[in-house]
N, C-alpha and C. Protein backbone atom coordinates (compact mmCIF):
# COMPACT_ATOMS: atom_id res chain seq x y z
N UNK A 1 -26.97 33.88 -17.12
CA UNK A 1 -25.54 33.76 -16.87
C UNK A 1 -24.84 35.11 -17.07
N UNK A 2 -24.70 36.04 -18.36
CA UNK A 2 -24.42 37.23 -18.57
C UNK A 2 -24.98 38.44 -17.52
N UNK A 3 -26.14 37.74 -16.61
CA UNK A 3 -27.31 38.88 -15.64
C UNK A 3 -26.30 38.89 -14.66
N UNK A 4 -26.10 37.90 -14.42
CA UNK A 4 -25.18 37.18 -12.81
C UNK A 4 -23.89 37.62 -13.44
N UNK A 5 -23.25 37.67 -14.47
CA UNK A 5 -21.44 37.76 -14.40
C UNK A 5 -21.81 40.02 -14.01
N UNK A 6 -22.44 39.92 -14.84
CA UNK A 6 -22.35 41.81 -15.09
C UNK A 6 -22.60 42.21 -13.40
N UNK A 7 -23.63 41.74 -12.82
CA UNK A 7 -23.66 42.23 -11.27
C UNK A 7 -22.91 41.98 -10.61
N UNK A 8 -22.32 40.66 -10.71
CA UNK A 8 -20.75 40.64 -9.71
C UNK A 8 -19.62 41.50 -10.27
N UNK A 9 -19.56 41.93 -11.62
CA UNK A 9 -19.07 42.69 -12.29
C UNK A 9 -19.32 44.00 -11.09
N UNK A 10 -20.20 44.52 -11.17
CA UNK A 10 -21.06 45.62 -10.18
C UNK A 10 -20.63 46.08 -9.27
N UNK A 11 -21.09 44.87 -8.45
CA UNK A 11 -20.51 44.69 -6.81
C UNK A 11 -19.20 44.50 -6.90
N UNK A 12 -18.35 44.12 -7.85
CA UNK A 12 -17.15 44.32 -7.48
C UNK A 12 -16.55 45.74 -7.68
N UNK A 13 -16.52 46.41 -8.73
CA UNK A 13 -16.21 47.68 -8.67
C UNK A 13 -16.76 48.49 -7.40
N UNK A 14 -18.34 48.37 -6.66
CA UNK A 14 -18.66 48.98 -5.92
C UNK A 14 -17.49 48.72 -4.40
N UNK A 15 -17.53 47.79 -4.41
CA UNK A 15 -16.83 47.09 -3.25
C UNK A 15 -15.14 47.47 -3.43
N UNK A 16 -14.73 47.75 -4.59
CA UNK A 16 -13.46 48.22 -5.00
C UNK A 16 -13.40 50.15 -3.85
N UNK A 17 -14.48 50.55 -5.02
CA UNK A 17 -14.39 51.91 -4.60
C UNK A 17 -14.63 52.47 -2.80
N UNK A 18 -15.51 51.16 -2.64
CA UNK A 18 -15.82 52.02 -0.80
C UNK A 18 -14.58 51.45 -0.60
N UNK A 19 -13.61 50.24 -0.76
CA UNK A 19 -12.46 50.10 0.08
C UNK A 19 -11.68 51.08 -0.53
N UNK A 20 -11.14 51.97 -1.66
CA UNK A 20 -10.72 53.11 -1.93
C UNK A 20 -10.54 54.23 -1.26
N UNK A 21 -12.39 54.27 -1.40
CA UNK A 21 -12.56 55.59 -0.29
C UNK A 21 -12.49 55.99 1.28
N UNK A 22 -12.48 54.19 1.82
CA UNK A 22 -12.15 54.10 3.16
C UNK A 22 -10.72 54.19 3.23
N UNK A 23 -9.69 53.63 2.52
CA UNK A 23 -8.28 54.51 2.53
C UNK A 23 -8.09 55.55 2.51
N UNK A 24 -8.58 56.49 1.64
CA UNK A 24 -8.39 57.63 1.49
C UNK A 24 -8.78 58.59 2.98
N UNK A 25 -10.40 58.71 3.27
CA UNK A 25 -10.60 58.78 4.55
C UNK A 25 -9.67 58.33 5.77
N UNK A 26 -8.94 57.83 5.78
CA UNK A 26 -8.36 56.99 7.10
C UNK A 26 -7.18 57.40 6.70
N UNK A 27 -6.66 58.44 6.31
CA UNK A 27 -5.15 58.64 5.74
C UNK A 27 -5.32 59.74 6.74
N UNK A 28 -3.86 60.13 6.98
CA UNK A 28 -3.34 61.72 8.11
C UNK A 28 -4.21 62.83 7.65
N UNK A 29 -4.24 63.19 6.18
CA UNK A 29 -4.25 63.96 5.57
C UNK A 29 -6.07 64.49 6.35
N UNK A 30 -6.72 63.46 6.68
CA UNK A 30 -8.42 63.83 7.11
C UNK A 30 -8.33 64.01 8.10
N UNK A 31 -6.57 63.72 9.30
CA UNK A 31 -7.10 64.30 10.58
C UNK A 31 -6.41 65.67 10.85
N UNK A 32 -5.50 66.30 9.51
CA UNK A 32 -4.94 67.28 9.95
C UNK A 32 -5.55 68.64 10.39
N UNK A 33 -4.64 69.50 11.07
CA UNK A 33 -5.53 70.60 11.40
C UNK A 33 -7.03 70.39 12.49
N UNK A 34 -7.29 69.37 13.14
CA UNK A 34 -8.32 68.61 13.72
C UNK A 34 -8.74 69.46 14.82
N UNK A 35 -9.39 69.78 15.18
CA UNK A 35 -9.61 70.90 16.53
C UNK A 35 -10.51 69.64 17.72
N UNK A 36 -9.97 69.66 18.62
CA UNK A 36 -10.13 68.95 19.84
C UNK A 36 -9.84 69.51 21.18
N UNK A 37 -9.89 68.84 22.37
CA UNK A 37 -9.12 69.37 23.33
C UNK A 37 -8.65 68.10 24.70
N UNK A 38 -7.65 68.52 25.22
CA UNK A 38 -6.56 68.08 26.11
C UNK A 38 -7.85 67.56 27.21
N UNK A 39 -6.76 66.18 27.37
CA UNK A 39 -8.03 65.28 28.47
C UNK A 39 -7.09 65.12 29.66
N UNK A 40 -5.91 64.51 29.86
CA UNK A 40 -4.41 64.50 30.23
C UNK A 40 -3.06 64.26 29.77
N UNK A 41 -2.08 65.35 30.78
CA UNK A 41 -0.87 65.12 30.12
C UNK A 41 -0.18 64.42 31.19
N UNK A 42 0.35 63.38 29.80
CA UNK A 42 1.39 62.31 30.53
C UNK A 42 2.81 62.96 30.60
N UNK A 43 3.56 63.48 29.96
CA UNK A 43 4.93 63.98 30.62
C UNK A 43 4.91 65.13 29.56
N UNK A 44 6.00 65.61 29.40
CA UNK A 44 6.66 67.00 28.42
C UNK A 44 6.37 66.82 27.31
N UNK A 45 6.38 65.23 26.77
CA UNK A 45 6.13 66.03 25.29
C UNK A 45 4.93 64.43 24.61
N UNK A 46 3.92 64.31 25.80
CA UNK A 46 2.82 63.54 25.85
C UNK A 46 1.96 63.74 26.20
N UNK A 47 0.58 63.81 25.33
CA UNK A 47 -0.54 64.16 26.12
C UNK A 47 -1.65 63.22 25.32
N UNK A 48 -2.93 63.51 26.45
CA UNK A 48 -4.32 62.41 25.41
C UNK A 48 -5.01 63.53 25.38
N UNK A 49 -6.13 63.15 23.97
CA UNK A 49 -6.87 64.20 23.75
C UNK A 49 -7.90 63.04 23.34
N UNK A 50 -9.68 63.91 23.37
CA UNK A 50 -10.25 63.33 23.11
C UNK A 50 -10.42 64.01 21.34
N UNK A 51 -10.89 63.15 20.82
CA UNK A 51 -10.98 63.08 19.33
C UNK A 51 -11.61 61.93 18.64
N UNK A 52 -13.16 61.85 17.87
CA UNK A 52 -14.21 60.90 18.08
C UNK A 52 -13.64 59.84 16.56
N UNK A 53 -13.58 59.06 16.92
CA UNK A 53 -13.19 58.04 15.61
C UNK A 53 -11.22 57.87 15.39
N UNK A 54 -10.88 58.21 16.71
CA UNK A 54 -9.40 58.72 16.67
C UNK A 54 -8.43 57.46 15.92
N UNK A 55 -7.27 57.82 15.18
CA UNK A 55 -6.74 56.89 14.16
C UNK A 55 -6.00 55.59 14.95
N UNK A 56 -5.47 56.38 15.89
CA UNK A 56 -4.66 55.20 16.63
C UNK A 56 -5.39 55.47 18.06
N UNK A 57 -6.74 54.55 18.30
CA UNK A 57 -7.20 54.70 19.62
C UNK A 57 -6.18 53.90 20.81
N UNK A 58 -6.40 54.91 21.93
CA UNK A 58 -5.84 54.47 23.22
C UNK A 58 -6.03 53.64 23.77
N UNK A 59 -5.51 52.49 23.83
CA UNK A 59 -5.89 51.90 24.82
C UNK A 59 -7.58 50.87 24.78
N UNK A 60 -7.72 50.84 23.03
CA UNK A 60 -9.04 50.55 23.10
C UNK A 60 -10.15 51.50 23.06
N UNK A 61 -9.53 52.68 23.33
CA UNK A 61 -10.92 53.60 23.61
C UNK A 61 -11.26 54.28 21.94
N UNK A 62 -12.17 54.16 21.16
CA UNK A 62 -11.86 55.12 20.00
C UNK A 62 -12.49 56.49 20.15
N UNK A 63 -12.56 57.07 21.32
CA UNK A 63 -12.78 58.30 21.35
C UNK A 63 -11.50 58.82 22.26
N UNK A 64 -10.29 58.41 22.46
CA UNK A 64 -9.26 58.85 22.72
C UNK A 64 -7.79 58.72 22.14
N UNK A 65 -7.00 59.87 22.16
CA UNK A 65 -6.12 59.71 21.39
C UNK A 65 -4.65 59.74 22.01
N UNK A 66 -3.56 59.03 22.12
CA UNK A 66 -2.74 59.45 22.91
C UNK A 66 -1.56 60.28 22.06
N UNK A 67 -1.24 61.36 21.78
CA UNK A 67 -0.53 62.23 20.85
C UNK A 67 1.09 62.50 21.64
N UNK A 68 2.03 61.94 20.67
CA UNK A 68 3.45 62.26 20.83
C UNK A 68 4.06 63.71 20.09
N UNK A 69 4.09 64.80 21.44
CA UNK A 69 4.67 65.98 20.47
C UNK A 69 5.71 65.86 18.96
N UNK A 70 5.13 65.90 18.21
CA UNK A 70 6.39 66.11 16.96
C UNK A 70 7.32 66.85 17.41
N UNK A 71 8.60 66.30 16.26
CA UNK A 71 9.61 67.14 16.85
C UNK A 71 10.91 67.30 18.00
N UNK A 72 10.06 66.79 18.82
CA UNK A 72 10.38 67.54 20.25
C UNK A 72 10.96 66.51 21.10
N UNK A 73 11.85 66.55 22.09
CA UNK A 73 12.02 65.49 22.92
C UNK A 73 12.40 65.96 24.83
N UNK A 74 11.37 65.43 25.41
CA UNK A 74 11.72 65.74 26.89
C UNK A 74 11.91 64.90 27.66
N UNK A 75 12.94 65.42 28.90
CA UNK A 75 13.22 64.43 29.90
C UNK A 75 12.02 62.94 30.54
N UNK A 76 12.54 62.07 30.32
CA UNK A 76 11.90 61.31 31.17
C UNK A 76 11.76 60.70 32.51
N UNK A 77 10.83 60.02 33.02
CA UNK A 77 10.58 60.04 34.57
C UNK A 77 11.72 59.96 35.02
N UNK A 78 12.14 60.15 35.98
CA UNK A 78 13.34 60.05 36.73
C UNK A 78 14.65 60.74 36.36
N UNK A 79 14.43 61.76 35.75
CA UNK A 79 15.53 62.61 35.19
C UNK A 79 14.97 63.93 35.88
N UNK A 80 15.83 64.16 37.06
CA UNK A 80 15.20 65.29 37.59
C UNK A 80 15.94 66.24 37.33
N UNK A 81 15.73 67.32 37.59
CA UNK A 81 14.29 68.01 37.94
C UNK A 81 13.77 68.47 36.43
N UNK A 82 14.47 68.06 35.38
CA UNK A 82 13.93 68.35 33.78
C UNK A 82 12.74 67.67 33.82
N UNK A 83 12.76 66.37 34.62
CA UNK A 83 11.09 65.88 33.90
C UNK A 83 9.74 66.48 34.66
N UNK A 84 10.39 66.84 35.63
CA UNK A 84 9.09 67.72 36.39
C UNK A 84 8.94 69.24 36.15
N UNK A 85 10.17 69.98 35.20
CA UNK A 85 9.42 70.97 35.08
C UNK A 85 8.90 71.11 33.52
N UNK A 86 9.05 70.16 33.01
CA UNK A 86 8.60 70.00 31.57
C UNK A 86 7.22 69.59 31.33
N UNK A 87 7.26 68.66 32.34
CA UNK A 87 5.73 68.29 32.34
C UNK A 87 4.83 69.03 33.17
N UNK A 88 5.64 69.69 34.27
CA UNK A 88 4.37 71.13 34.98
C UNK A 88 4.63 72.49 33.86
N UNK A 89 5.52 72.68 32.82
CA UNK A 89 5.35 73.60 32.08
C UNK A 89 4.15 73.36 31.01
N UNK A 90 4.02 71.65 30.24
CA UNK A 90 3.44 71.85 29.35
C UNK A 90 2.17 71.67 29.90
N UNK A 91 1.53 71.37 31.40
CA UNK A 91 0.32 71.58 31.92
C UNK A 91 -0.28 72.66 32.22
N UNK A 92 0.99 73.74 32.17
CA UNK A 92 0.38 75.29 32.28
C UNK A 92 0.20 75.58 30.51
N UNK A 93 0.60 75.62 29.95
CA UNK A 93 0.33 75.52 28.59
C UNK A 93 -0.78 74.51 27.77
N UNK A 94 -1.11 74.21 28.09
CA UNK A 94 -2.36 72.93 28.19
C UNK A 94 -2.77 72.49 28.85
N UNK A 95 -3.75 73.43 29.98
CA UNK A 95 -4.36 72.69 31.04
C UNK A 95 -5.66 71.72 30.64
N UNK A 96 -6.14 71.00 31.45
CA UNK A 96 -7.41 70.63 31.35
C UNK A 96 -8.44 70.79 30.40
N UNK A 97 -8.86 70.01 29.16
CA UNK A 97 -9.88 71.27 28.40
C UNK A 97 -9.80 71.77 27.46
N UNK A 98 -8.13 72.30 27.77
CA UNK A 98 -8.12 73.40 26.08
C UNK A 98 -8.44 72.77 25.33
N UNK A 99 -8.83 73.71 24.53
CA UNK A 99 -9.12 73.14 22.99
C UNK A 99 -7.97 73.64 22.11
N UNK A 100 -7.21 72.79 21.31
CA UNK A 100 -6.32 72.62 20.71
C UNK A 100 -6.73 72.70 19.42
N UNK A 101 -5.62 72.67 18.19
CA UNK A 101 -5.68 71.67 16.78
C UNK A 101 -4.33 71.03 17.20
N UNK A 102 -4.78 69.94 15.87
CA UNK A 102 -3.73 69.31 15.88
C UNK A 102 -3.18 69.29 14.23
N UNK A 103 -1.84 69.01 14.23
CA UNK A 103 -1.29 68.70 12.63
C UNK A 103 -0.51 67.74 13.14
N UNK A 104 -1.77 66.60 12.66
CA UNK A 104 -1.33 65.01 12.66
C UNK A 104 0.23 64.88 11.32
N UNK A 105 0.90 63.98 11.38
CA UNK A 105 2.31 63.73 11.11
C UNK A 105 2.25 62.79 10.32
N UNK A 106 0.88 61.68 10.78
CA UNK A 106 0.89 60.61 9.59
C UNK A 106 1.37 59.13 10.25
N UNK A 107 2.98 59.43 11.45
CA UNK A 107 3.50 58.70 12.23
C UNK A 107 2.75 58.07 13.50
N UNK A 108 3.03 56.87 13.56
CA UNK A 108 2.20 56.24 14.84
C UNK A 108 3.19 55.35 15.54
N UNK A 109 4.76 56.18 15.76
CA UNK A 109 5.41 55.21 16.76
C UNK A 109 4.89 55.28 18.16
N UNK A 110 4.87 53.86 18.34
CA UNK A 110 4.82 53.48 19.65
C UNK A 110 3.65 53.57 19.85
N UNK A 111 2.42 53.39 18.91
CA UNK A 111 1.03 53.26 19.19
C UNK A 111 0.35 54.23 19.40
N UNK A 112 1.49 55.12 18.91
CA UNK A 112 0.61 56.37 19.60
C UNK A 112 0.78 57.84 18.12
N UNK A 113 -0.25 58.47 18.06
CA UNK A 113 0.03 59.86 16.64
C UNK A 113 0.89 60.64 17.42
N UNK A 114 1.31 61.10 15.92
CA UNK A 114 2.38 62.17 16.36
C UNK A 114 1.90 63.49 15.71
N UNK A 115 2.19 64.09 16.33
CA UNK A 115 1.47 65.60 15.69
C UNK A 115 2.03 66.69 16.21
N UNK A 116 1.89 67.56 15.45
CA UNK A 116 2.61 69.48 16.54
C UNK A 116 0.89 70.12 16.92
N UNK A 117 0.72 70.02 18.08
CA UNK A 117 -0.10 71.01 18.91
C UNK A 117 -0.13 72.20 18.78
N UNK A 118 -1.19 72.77 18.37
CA UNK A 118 -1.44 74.58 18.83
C UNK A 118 -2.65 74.79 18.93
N UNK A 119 -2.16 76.20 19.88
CA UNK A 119 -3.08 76.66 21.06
C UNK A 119 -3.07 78.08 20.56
N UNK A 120 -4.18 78.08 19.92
CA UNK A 120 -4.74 79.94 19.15
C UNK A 120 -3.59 80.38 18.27
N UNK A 121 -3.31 79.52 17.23
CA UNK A 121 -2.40 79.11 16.41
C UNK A 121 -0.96 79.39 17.15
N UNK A 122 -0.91 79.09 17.74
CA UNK A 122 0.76 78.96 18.15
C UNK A 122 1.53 77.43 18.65
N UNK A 123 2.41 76.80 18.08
CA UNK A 123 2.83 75.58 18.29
C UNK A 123 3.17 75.33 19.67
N UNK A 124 3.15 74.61 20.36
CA UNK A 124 3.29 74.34 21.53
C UNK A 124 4.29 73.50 21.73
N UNK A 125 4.53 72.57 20.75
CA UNK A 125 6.04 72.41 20.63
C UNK A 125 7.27 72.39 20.02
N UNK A 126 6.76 73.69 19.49
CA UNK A 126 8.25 75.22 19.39
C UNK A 126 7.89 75.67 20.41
N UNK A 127 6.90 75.92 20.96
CA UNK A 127 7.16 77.28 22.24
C UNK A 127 8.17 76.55 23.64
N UNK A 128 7.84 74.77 23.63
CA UNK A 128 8.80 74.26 24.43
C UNK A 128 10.25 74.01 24.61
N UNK A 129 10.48 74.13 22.72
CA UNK A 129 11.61 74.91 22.66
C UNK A 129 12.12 75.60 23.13
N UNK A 130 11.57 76.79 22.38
CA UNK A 130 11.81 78.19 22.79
C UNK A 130 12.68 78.26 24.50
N UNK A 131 11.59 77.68 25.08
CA UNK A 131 11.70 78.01 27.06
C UNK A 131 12.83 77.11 27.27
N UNK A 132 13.33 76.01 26.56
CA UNK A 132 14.35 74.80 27.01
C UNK A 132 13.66 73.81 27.73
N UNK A 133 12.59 74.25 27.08
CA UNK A 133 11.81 72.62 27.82
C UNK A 133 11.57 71.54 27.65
N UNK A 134 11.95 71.80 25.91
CA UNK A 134 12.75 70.36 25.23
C UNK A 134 13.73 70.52 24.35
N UNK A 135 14.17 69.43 23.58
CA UNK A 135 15.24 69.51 22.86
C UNK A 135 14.38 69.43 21.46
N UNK A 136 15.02 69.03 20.63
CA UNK A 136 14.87 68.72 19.27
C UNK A 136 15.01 67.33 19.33
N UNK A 137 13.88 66.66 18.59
CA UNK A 137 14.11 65.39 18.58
C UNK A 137 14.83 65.25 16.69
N UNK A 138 15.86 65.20 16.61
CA UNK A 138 16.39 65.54 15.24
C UNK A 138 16.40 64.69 14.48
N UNK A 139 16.28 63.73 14.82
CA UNK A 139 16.16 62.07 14.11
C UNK A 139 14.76 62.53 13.18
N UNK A 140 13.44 63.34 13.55
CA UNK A 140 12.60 63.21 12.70
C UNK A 140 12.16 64.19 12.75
N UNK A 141 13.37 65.07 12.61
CA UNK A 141 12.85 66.72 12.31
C UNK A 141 12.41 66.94 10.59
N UNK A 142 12.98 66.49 9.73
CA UNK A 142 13.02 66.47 8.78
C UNK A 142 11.81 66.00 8.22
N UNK A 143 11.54 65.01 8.36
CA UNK A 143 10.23 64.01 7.95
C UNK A 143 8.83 65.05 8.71
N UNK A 144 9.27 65.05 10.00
CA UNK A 144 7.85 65.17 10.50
C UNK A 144 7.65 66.91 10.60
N UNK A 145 8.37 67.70 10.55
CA UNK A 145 8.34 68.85 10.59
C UNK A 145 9.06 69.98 9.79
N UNK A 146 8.98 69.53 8.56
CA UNK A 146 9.91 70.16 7.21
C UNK A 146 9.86 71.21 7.34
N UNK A 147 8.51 72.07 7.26
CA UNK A 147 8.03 73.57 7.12
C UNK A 147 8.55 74.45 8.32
N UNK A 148 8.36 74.29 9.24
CA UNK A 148 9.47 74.19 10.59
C UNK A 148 10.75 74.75 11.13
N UNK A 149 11.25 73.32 10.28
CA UNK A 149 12.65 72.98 10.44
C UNK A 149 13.79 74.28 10.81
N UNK A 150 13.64 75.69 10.23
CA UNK A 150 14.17 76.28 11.14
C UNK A 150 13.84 77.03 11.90
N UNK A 151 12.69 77.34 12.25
CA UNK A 151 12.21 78.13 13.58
C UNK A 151 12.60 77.19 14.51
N UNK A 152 12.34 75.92 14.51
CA UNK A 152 12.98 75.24 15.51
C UNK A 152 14.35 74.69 16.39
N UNK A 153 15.36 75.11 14.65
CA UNK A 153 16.87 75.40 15.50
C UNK A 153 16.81 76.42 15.72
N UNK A 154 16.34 77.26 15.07
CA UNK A 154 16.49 78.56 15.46
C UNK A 154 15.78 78.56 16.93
N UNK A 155 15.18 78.29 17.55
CA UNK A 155 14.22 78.39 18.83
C UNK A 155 15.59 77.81 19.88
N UNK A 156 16.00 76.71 19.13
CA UNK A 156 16.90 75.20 20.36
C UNK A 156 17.90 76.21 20.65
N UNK A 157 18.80 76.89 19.59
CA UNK A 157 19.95 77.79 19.48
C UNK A 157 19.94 78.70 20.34
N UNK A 158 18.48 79.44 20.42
CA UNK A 158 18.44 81.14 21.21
C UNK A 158 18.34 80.38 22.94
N UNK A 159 17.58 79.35 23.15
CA UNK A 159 17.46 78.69 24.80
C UNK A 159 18.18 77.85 24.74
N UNK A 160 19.39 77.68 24.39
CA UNK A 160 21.02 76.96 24.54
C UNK A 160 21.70 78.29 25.31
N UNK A 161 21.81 79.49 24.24
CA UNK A 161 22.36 80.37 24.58
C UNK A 161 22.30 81.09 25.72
N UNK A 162 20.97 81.35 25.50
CA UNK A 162 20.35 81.96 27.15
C UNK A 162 20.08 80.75 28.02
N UNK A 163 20.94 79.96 28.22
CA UNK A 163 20.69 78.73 29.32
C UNK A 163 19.34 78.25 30.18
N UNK A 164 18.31 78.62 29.37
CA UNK A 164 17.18 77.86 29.80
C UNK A 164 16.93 76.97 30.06
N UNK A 165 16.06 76.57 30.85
CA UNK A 165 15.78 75.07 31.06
C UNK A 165 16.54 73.78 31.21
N UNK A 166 16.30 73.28 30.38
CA UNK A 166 17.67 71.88 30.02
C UNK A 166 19.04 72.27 29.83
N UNK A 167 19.20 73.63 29.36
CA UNK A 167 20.27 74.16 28.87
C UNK A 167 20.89 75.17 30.13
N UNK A 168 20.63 74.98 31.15
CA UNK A 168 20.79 75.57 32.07
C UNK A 168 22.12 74.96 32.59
N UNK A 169 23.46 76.45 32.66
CA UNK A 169 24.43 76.05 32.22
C UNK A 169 25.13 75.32 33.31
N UNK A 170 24.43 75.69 34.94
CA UNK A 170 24.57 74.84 36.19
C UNK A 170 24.49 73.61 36.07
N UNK A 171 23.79 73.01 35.24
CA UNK A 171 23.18 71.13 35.19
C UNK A 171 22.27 71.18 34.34
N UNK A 172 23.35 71.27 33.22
CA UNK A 172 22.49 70.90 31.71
C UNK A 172 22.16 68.94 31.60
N UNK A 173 20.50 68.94 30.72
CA UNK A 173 19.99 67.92 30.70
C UNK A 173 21.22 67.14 29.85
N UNK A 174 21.28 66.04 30.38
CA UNK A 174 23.07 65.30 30.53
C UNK A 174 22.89 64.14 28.84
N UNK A 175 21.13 64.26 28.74
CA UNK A 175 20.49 63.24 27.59
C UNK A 175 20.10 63.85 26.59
N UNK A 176 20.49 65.51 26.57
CA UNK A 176 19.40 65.64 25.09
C UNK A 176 20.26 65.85 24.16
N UNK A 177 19.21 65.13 23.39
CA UNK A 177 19.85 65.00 22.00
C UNK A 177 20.69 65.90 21.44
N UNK A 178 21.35 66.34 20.30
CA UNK A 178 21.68 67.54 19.60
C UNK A 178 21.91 66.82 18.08
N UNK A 179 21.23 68.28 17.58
CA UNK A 179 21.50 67.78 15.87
C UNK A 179 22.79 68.23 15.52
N UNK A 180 23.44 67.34 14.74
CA UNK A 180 24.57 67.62 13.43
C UNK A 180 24.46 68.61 12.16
């Protein structure tokens, strides 16, 4: 009776610790910094990447990932001509292939990770900034991109000024956001 209580005793601590350690593993923190590369991009500030055991698989697939730029927010379909040159900008900036990292966010709205992209360490979405190829998504600048936080007004501010892109002072994007 004491043989049998002490081994379930056993197995339970054992069974404690792998479900422990499978939390721990399965937290943001193991996919940050992740080096992968671009499979397709869905619009300006959406793309899939392949990535093997991925946290929030696509669609079923667990070797695909569908990644929402942190940060960042771009025109959507039918908002012309912002959504077509946002999404042929961030395809020249991530074609086919590259190999990326990623700094996963932790966030999985809409089924999908959120993360800031870079390409030979440079963020890819600050650099869409930068050009006015998106806005600031400001609602979760804070949370998802603290360290950041001002290269990225600072980026929105300088392509406001110089009327880039969305900010283009002929037919500025009529939807983007702006922070307070």
């Amino acid at each position: 009776m004491i043989k049998i209580r002490k081994i379930s005793l056993i197995l339970a601590f054992i069974s404690c610790g792998i479900f422990i350690l499978s939390s721990i593993l399965n937290t943001p923190q193991s996919f940050a910094n992740q080096q992968t590369s671009i499979v397709n991009i869905v619009d300006g500030d959406t793309v899939d990447i392949a990535m093997p055991q991925c946290r929030v698989p696509w669609k079923g697939n667990a070797q695909l990932c569908r990644i929402r730029l942190a940060c960042i927010d771009t025109p959507e379909r039918g908002e012309k001509p912002f959504f077509d040159d946002s999404k042929k900008r961030i395809s020249e900036l991530l074609p086919i292939g590259t190999r990326i990292t990623i700094r996963d966010t932790g966030d999985t709205s809409y089924n999908r990770m959120v993360a800031e992209i870079f390409k030979d360490n440079t963020s890819i979405n600050l650099q869409m900034v930068r050009e006015g190829q998106a806005a600031l998504f400001c609602k979760y600048l804070n949370n998802t991109c603290p360290n950041s936080k001002n290269a990225y007004l600072n980026a929105q501010n300088t392509a406001k000024q110089a009327g880039l892109g969305i900010w283009n002072s002929q037919q500025p994007w009529e939807k983007a956001p702006t922070c307070k």
